[in-house]
C-alpha atoms as a PDB file:
ATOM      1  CA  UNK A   1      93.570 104.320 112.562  1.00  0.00           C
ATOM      2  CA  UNK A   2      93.853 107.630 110.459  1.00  0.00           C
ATOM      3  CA  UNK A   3      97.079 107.897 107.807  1.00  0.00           C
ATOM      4  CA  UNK A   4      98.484 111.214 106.850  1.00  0.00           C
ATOM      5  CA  UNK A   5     101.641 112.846 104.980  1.00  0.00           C
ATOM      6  CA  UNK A   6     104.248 113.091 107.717  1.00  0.00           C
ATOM      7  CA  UNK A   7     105.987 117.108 108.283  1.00  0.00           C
ATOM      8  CA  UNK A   8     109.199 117.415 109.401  1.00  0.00           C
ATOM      9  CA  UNK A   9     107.965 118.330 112.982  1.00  0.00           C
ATOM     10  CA  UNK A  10     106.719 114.075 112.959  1.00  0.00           C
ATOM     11  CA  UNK A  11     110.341 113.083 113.380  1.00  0.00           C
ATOM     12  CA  UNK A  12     110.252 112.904 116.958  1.00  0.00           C
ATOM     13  CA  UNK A  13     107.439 110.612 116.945  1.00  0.00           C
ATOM     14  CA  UNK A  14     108.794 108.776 113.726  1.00  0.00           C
ATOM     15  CA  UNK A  15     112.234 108.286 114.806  1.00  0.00           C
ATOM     16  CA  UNK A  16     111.751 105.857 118.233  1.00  0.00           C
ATOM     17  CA  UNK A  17     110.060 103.824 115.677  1.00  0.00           C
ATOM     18  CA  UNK A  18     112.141 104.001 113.270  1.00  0.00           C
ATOM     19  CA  UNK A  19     115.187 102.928 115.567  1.00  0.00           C
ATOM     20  CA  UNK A  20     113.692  99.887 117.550  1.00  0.00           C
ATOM     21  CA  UNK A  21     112.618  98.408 113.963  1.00  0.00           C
ATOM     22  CA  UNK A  22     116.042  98.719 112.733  1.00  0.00           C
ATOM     23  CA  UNK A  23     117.610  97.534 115.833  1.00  0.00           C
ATOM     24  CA  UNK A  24     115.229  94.199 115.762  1.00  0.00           C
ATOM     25  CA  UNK A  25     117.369  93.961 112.308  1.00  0.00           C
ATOM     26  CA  UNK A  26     114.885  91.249 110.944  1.00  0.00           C
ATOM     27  CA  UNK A  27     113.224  94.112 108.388  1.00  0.00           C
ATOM     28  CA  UNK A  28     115.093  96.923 107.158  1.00  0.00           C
ATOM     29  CA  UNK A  29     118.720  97.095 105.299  1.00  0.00           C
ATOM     30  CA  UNK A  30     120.044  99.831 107.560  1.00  0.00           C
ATOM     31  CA  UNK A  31     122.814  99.587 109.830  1.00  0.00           C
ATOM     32  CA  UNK A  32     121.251  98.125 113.529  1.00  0.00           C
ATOM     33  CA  UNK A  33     123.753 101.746 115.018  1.00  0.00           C
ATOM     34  CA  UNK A  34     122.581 104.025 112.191  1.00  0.00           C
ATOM     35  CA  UNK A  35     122.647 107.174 114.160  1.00  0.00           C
ATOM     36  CA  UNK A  36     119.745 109.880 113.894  1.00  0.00           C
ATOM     37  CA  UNK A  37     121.285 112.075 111.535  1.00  0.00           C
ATOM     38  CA  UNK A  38     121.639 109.843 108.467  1.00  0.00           C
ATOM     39  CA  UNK A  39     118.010 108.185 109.732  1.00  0.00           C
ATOM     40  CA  UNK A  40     116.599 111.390 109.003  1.00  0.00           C
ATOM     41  CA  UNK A  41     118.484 111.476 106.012  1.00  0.00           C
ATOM     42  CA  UNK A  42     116.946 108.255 104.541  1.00  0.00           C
ATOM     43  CA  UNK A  43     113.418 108.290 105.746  1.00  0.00           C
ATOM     44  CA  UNK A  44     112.191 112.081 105.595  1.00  0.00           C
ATOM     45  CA  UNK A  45     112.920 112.201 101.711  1.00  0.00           C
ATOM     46  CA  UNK A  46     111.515 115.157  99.742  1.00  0.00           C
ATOM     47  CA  UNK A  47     108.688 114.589  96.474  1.00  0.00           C
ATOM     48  CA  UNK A  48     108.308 112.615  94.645  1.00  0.00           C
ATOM     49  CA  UNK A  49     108.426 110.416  97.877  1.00  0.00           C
ATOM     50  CA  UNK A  50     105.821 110.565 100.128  1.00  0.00           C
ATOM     51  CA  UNK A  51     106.558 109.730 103.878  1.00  0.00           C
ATOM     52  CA  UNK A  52     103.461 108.785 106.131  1.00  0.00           C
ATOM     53  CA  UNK A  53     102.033 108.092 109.350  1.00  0.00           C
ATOM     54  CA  UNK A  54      99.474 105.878 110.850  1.00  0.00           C
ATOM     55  CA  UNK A  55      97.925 107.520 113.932  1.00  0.00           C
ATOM     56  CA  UNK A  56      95.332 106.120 116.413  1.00  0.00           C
ATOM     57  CA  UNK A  57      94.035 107.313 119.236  1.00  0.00           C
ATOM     58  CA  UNK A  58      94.699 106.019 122.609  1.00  0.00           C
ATOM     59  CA  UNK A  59      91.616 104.191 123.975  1.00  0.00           C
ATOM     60  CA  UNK A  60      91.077 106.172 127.406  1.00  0.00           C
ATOM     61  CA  UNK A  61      91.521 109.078 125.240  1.00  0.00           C
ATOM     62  CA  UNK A  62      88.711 107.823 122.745  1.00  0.00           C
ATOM     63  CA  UNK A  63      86.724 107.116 125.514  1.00  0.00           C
ATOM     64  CA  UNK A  64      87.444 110.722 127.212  1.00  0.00           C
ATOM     65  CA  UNK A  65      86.443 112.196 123.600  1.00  0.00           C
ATOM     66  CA  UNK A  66      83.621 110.636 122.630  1.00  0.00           C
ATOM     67  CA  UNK A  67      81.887 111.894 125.971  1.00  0.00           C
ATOM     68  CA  UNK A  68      83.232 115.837 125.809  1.00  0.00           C
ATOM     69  CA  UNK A  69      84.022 115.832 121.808  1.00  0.00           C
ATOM     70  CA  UNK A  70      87.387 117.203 122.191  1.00  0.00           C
ATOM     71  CA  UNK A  71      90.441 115.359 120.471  1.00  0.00           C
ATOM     72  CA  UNK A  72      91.637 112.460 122.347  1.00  0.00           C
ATOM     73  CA  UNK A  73      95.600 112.000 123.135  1.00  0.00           C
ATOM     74  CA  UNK A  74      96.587 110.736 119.523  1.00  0.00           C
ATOM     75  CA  UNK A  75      99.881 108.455 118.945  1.00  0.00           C
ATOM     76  CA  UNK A  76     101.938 107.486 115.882  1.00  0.00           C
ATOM     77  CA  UNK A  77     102.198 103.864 115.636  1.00  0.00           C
ATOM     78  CA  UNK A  78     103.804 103.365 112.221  1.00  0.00           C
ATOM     79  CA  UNK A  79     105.391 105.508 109.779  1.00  0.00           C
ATOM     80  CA  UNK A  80     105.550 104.646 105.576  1.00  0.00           C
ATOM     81  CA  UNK A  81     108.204 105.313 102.924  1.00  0.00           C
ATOM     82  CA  UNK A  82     106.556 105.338  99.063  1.00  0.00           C
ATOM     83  CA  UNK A  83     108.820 106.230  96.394  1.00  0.00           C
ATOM     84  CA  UNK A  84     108.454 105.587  92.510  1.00  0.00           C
ATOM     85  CA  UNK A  85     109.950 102.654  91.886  1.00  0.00           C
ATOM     86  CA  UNK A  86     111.326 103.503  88.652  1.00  0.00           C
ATOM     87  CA  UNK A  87     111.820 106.875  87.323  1.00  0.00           C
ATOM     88  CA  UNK A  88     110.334 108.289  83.886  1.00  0.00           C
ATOM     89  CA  UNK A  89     108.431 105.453  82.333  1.00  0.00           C
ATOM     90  CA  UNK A  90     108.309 103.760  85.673  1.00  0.00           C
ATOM     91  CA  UNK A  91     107.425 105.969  87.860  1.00  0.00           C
ATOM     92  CA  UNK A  92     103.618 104.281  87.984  1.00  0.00           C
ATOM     93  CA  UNK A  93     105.061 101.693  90.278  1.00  0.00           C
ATOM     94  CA  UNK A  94     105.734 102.269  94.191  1.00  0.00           C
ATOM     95  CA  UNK A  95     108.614 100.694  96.240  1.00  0.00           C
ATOM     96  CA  UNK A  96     106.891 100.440  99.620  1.00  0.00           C
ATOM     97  CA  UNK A  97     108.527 100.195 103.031  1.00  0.00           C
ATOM     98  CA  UNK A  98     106.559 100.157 106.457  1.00  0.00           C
ATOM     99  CA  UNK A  99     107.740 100.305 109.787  1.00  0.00           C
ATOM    100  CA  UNK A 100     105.770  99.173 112.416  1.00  0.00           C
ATOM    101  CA  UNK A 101     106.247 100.554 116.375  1.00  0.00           C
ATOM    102  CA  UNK A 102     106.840  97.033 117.674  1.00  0.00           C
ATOM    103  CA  UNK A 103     105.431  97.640 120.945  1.00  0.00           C
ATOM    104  CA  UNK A 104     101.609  97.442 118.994  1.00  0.00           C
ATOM    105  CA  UNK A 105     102.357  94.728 116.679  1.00  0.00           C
ATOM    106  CA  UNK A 106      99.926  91.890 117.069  1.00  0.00           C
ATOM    107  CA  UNK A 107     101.952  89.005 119.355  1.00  0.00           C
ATOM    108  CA  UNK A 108      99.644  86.367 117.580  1.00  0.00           C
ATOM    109  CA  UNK A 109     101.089  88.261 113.934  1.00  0.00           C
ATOM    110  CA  UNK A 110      99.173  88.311 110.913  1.00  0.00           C
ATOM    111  CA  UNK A 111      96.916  85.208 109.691  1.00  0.00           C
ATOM    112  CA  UNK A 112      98.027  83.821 106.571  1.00  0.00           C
ATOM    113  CA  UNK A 113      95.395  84.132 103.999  1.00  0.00           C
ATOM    114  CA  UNK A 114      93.350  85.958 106.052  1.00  0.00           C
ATOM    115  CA  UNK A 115      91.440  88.754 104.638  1.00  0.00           C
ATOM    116  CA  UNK A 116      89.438  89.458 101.352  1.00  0.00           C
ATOM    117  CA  UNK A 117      92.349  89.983  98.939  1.00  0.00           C
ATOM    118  CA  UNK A 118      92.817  85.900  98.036  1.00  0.00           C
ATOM    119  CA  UNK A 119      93.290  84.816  94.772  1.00  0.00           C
ATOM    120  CA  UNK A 120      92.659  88.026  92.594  1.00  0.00           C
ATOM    121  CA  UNK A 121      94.941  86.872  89.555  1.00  0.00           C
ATOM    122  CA  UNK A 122      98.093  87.165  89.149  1.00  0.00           C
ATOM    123  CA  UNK A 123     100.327  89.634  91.021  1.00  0.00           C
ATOM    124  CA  UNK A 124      97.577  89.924  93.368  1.00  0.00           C
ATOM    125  CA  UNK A 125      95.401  92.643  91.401  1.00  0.00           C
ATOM    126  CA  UNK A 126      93.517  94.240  91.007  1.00  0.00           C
ATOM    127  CA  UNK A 127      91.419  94.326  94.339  1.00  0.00           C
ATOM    128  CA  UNK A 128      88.920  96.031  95.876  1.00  0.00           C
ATOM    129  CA  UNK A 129      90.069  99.159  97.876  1.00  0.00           C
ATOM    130  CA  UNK A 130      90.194  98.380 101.701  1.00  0.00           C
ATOM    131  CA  UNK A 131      88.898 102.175 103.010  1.00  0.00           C
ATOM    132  CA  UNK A 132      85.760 102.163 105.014  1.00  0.00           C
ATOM    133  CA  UNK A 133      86.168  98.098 105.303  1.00  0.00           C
ATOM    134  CA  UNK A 134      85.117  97.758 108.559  1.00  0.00           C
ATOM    135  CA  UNK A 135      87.731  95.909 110.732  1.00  0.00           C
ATOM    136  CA  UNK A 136      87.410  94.161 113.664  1.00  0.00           C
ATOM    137  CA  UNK A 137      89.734  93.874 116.877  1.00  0.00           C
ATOM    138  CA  UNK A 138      91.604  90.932 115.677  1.00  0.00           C
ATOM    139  CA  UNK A 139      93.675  92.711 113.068  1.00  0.00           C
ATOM    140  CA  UNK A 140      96.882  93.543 113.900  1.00  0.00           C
ATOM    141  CA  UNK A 141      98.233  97.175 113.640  1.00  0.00           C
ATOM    142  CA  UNK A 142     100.708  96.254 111.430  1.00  0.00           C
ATOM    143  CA  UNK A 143      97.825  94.630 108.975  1.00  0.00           C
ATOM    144  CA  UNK A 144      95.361  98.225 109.601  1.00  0.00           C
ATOM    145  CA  UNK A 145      98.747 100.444 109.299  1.00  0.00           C
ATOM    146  CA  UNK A 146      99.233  98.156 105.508  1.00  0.00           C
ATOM    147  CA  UNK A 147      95.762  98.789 104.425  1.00  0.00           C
ATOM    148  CA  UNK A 148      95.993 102.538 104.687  1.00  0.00           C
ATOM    149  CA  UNK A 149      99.007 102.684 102.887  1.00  0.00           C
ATOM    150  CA  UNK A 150      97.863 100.724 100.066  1.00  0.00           C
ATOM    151  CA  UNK A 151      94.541 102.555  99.969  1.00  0.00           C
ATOM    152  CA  UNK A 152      97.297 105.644  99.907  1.00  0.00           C
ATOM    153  CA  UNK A 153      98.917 104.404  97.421  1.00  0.00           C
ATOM    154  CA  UNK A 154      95.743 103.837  95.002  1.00  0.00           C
ATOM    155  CA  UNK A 155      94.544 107.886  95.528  1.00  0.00           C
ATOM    156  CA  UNK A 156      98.000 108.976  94.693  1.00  0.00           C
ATOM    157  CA  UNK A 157      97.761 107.340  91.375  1.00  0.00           C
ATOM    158  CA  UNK A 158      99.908 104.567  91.860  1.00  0.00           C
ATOM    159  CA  UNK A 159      98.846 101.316  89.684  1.00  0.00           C
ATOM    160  CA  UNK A 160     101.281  99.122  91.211  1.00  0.00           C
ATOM    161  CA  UNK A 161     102.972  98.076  94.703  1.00  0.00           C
ATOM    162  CA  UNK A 162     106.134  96.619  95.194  1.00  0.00           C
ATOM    163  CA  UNK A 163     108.402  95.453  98.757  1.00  0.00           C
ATOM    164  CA  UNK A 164     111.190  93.599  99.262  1.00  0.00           C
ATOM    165  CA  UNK A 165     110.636  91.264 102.100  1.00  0.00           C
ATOM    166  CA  UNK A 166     113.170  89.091 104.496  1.00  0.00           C
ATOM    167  CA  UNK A 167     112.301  85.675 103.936  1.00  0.00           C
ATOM    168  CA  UNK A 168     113.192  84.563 107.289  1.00  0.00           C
ATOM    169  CA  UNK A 169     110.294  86.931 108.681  1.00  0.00           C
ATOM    170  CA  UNK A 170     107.348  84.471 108.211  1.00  0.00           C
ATOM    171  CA  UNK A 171     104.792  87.284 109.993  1.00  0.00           C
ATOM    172  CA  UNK A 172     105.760  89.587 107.203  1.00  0.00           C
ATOM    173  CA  UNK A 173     105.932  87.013 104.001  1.00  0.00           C
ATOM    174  CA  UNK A 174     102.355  86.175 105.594  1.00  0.00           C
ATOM    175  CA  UNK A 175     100.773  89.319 106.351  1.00  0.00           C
ATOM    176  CA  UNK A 176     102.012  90.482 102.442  1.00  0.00           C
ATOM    177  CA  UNK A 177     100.375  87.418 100.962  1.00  0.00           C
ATOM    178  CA  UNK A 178      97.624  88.047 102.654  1.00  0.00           C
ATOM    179  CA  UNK A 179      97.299  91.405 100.900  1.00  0.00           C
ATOM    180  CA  UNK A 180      97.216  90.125  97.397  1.00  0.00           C
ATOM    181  CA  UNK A 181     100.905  90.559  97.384  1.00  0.00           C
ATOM    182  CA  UNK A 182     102.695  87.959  95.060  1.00  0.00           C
ATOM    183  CA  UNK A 183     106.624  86.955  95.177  1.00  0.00           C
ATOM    184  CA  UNK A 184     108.115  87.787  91.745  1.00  0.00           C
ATOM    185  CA  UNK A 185     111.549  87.421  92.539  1.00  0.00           C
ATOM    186  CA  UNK A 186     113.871  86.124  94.799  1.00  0.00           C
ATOM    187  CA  UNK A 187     117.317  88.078  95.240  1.00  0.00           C
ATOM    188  CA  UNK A 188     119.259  85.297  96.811  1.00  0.00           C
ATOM    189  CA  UNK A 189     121.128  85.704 100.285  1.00  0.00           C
ATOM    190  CA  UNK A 190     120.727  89.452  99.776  1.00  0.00           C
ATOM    191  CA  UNK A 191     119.831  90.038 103.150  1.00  0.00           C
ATOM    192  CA  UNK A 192     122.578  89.854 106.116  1.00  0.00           C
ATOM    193  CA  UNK A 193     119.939  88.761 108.724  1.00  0.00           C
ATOM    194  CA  UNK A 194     122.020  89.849 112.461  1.00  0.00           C
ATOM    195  CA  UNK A 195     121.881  85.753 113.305  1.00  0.00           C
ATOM    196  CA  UNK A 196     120.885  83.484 110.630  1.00  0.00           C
ATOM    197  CA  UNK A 197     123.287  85.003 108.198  1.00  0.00           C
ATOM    198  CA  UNK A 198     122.897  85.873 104.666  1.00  0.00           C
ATOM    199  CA  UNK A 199     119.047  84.994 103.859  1.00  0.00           C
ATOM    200  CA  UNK A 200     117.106  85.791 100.350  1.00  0.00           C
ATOM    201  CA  UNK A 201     115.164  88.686 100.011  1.00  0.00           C
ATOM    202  CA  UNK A 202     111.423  88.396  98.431  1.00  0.00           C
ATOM    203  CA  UNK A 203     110.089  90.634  95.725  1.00  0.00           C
ATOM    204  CA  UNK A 204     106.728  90.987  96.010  1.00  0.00           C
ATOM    205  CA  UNK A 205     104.265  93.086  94.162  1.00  0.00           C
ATOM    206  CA  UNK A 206     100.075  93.657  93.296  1.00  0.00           C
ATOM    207  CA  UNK A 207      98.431  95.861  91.408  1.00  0.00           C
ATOM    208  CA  UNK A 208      95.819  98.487  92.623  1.00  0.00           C
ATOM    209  CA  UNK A 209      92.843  99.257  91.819  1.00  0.00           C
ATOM    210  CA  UNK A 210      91.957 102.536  89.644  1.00  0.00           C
ATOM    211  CA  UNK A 211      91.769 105.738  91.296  1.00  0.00           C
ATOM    212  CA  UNK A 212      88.374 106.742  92.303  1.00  0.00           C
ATOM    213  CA  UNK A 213      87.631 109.879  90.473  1.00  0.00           C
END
């Protein structure tokens, strides 16, 4: 998996994504009918933010490349939002949000704990960057697509991550923790879930480690 800063010509690619996440409406705070338009609106934001996506390349494709050397058929399989999470003196902190195509997400979901990110003190931090980790087939995209954003995170500058995460989504709460992400805060029934109701929301946070220089 390679991450990059999205252009304006990604939005086809982002936006499928983008939609069937929001539809699921177990993740994000949009609307589950938010139309294009205002999609657009909210996700391609200009700097400071910094919108992303996670590539890989399709496996026959790999396969086709690594025998002529030509690029193999590449696809986006999740796209990142990082904004300051505090302007002026907070600006050193990132709000994170993630969006996974849910047609690659891991069935099996994220192992809790799993990982070498446990018990780093508190808030998770700081930890080891994750680039050139080698990772095996087990991980899930959505855990691969998380690494490279936080590794993304850490050459920007950033000293800090934070998300807010839907407490009724155990595969996410998990797949955070086992990031060195800590819950801070709990904004109670903050969340309308589409069937469960109003559910609390999770504030959850590390530090990074300092930018390689």
């Amino acid at each position: 998996m390679r991450i990059r800063r999205a252009s304006e010509e990604d939005w086809d690619r982002i936006w499928p994504i983008w939609r069937a996440v929001v539809i699921e409406g177990e993740t994000c705070p949009w609307e589950p009918d938010t139309g294009e338009e205002t999609a657009r609106a909210v996700w391609m934001l200009p700097p400071p933010a910094e919108v992303l996506v996670m590539e890989e390349i399709e496996e026959e494709a790999e396969a086709d490349e690594a025998a002529d050397g030509l690029p193999g058929a590449v696809a986006v399989v999740a796209t990142a939002l990082l904004t300051p999470s505090l302007p002026g003196l907070g600006n050193h902190v990132a709000q994170a949000m993630l969006l996974v195509d849910p047609k690659r997400v891991d069935q099996g979901g994220p192992r809790a704990g799993a990982g070498p990110y446990e018990d780093h003190g508190p808030y998770g931090g700081p930890a080891s960057p994750t680039r050139g980790r080698a990772g095996g087939h087990w991980e899930s995209v959505s855990r691969q697509a998380a690494e490279e954003m936080i590794d993304y995170a850490t050459d920007l500058g950033y000293q800090a991550l934070q998300v807010h995460v839907v407490a009724a989504n155990p595969k996410l709460v998990s797949l955070w923790r086992s990031l060195a992400f800590r819950q801070v805060g709990t904004l109670p029934a903050a969340y309308r879930h589409p069937w469960l109701g109003n559910v609390d929301l999770y504030v959850m946070y590390r530090f990074l480690p300092p930018r390689e220089r």
